[in-house]
Protein backbone atom coordinates (compact mmCIF):
# COMPACT_ATOMS: atom_id res chain seq x y z
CA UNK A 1 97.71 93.71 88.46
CA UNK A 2 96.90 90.13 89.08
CA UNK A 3 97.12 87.67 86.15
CA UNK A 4 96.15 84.28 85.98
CA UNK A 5 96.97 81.50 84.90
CA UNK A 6 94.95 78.00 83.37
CA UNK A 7 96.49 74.96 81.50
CA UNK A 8 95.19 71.45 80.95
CA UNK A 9 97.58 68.74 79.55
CA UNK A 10 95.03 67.77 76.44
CA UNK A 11 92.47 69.35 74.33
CA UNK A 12 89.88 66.80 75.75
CA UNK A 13 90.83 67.83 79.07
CA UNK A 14 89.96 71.06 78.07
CA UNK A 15 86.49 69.79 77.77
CA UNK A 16 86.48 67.95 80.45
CA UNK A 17 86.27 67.91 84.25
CA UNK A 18 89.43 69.79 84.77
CA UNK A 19 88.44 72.54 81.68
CA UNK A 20 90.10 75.33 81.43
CA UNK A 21 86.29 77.65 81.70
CA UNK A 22 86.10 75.80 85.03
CA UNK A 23 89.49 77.10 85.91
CA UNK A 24 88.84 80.55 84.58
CA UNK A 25 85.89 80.89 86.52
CA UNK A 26 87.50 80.27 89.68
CA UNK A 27 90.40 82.49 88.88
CA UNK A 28 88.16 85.39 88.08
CA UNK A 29 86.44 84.85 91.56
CA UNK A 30 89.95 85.42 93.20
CA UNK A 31 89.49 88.64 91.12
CA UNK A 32 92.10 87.84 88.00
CA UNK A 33 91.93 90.80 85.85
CA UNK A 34 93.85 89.15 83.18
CA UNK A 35 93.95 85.31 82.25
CA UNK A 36 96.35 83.01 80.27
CA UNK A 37 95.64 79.73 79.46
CA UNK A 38 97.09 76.75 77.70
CA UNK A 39 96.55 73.78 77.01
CA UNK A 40 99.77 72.22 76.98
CA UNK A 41 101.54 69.63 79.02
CA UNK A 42 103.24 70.24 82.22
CA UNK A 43 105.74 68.77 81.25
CA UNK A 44 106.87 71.44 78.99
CA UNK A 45 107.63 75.15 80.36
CA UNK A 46 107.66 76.80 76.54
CA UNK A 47 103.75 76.73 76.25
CA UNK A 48 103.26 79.45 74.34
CA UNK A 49 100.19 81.73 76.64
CA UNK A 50 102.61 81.00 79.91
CA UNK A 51 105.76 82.53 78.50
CA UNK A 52 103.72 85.72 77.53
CA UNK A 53 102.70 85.80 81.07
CA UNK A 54 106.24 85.44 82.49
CA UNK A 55 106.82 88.60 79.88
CA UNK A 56 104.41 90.57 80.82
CA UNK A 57 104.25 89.83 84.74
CA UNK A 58 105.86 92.36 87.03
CA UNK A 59 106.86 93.16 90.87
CA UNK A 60 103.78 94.00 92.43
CA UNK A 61 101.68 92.03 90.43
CA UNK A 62 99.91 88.98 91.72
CA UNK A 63 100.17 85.09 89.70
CA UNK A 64 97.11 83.32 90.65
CA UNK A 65 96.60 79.74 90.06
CA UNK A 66 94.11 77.01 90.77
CA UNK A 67 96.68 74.45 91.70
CA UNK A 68 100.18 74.04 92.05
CA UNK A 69 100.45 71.86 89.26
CA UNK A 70 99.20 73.84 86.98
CA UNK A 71 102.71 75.66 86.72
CA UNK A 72 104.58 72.17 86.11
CA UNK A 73 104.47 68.66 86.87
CA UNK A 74 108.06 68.23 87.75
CA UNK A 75 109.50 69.48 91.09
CA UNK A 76 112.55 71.21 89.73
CA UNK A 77 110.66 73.07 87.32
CA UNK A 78 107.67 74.32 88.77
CA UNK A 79 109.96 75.11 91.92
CA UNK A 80 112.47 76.91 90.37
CA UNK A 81 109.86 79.18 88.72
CA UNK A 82 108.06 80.11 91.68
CA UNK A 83 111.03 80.78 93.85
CA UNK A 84 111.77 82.94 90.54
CA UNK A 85 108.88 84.61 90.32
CA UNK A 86 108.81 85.44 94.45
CA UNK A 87 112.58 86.85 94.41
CA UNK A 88 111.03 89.07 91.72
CA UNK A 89 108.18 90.64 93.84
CA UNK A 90 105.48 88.50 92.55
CA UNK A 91 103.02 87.72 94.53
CA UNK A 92 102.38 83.53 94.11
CA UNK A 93 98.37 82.44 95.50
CA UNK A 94 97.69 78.63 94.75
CA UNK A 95 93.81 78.65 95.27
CA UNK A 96 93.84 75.06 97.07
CA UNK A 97 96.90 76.17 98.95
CA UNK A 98 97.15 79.96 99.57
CA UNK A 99 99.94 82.71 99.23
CA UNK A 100 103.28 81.22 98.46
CA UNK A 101 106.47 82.56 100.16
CA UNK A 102 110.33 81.40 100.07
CA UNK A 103 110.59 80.30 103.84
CA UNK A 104 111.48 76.84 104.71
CA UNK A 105 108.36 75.40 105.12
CA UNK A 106 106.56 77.09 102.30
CA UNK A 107 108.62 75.61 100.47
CA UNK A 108 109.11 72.41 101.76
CA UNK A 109 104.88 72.04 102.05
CA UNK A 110 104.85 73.50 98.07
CA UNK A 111 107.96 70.80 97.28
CA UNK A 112 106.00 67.89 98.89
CA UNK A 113 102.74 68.45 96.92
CA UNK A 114 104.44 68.95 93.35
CA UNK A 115 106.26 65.43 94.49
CA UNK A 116 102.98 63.80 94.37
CA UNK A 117 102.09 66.14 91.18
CA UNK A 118 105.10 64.47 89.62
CA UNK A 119 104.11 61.08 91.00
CA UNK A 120 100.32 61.06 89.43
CA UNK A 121 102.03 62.09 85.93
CA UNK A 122 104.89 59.18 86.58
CA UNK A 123 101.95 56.62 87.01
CA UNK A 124 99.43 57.31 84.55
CA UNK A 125 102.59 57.28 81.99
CA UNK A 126 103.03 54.26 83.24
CA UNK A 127 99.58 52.86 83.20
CA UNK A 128 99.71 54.27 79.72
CA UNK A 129 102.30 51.91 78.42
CA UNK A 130 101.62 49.01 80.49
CA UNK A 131 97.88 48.91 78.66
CA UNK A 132 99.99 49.32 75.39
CA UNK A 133 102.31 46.32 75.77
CA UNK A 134 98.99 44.66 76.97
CA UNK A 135 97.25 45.65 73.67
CA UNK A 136 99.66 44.76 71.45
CA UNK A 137 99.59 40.85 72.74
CA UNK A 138 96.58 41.01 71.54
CA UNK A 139 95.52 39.36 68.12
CA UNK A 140 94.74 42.18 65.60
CA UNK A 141 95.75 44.93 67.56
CA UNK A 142 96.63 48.01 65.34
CA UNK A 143 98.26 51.68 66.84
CA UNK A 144 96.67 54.33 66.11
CA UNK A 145 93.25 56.18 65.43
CA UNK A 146 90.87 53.22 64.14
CA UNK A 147 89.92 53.52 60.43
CA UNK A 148 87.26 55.95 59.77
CA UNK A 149 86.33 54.17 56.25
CA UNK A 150 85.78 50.41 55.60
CA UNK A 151 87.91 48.71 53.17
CA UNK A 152 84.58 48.10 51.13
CA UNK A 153 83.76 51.97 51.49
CA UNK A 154 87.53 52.61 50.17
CA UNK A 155 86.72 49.87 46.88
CA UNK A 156 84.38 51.45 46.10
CA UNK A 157 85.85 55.17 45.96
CA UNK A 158 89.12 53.58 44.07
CA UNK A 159 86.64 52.17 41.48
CA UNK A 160 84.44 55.59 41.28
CA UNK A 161 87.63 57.22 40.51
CA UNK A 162 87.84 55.53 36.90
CA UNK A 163 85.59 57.68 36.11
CA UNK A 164 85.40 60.25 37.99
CA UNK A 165 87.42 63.00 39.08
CA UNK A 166 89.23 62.99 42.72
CA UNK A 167 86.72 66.10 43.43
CA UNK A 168 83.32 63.91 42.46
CA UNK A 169 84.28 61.62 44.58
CA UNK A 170 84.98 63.12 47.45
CA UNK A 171 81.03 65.16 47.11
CA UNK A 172 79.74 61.30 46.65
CA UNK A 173 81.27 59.67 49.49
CA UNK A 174 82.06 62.16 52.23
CA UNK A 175 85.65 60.46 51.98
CA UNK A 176 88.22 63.53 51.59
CA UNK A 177 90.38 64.21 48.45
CA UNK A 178 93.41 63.66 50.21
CA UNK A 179 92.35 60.42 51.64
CA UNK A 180 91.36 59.61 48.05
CA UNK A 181 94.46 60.52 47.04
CA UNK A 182 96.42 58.65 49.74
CA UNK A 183 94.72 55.64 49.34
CA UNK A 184 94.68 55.80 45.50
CA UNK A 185 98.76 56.07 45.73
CA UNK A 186 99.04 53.40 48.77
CA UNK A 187 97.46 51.40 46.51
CA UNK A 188 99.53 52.07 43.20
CA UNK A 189 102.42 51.70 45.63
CA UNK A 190 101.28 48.27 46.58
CA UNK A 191 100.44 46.86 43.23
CA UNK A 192 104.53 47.90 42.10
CA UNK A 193 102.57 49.73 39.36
């Protein structure tokens, strides 16, 4: 049988350039039979669709991926596994780099690119929190999703609910119940009442 196997890292990934129909596509054309796909970090080897793979994968069968680092983005872990998974009689095929094997070199070459693997994740985490500390210099800078509903949009719920009902409300403004109902007890909160 030959499996195969898809992850992005984020649900807008999935959407994205490096989507997961894009990668399901190409592992059908290398004639998977059966795909699993996640979208999950690398970081993390208990996404849920991978560990029923590693289940249901047997000697004989065939683990096709589209890149090596869609298995892991650490070298330990994504290493381990396939030198796991080739002991077992598992036939490893990275589309950009071919069959995998235990020799020296295969693993060596398959080592060397999840280094950079690891690398790219290392910098964009760091990117990541260098444009944080940079945002939160600035003046007004709040974390977080922005507000989907003005403070003068939220007045004017609180004072519809005086007299009317949470429900009402919600039908009038498009603002949900439980926002109402979040904002009516932030505000309670906030006025010690």
């Amino acid at each position: 049988m030959k499996y195969g196997y898809a992850r992005v890292s984020t649900q807008l990934q999935a959407r994205g350039g490096n989507s997961l129909e894009k990668q399901e596509k190409d592992l059908k054309a290398a004639g998977a039979e059966k795909i699993y796909a996640d979208a999950f970090t690398g970081k993390r080897m208990d996404r849920p669709e991978f560990q029923k793979l590693l289940r249901e994968i047997q000697s004989g069968d065939t683990l096709i991926v589209t890149k090596l680092d869609r298995f892991a983005r650490s070298i330990g872990a994504a290493s381990e596994l396939i030198t796991e998974l080739i002991d077992k009689g598992i036939t490893v095929q990275v589309l950009n780099v071919g069959i995998l094997d235990n020799s020296s070199v295969s693993t060596l070459f398959r080592n060397m690119l999840l280094s950079f693997a690891q690398f790219e994740r290392d910098m964009i985490v760091e990117r990541t929190q260098e444009g944080r500390a940079i945002a939160r210099q600035k003046e007004g800078y709040r974390e977080g999703r922005k507000k989907k509903f003005t403070e003068k949009q939220l007045d004017h719920a609180m004072s519809m609910l005086e007299e009317n009902s949470y429900t009402e409300v919600a039908a009038a403004t498009g603002i949900s119940k439980s926002t109402l109902i979040r904002e009516h007890n932030r505000r309670t909160q906030k006025d010690g009442r």
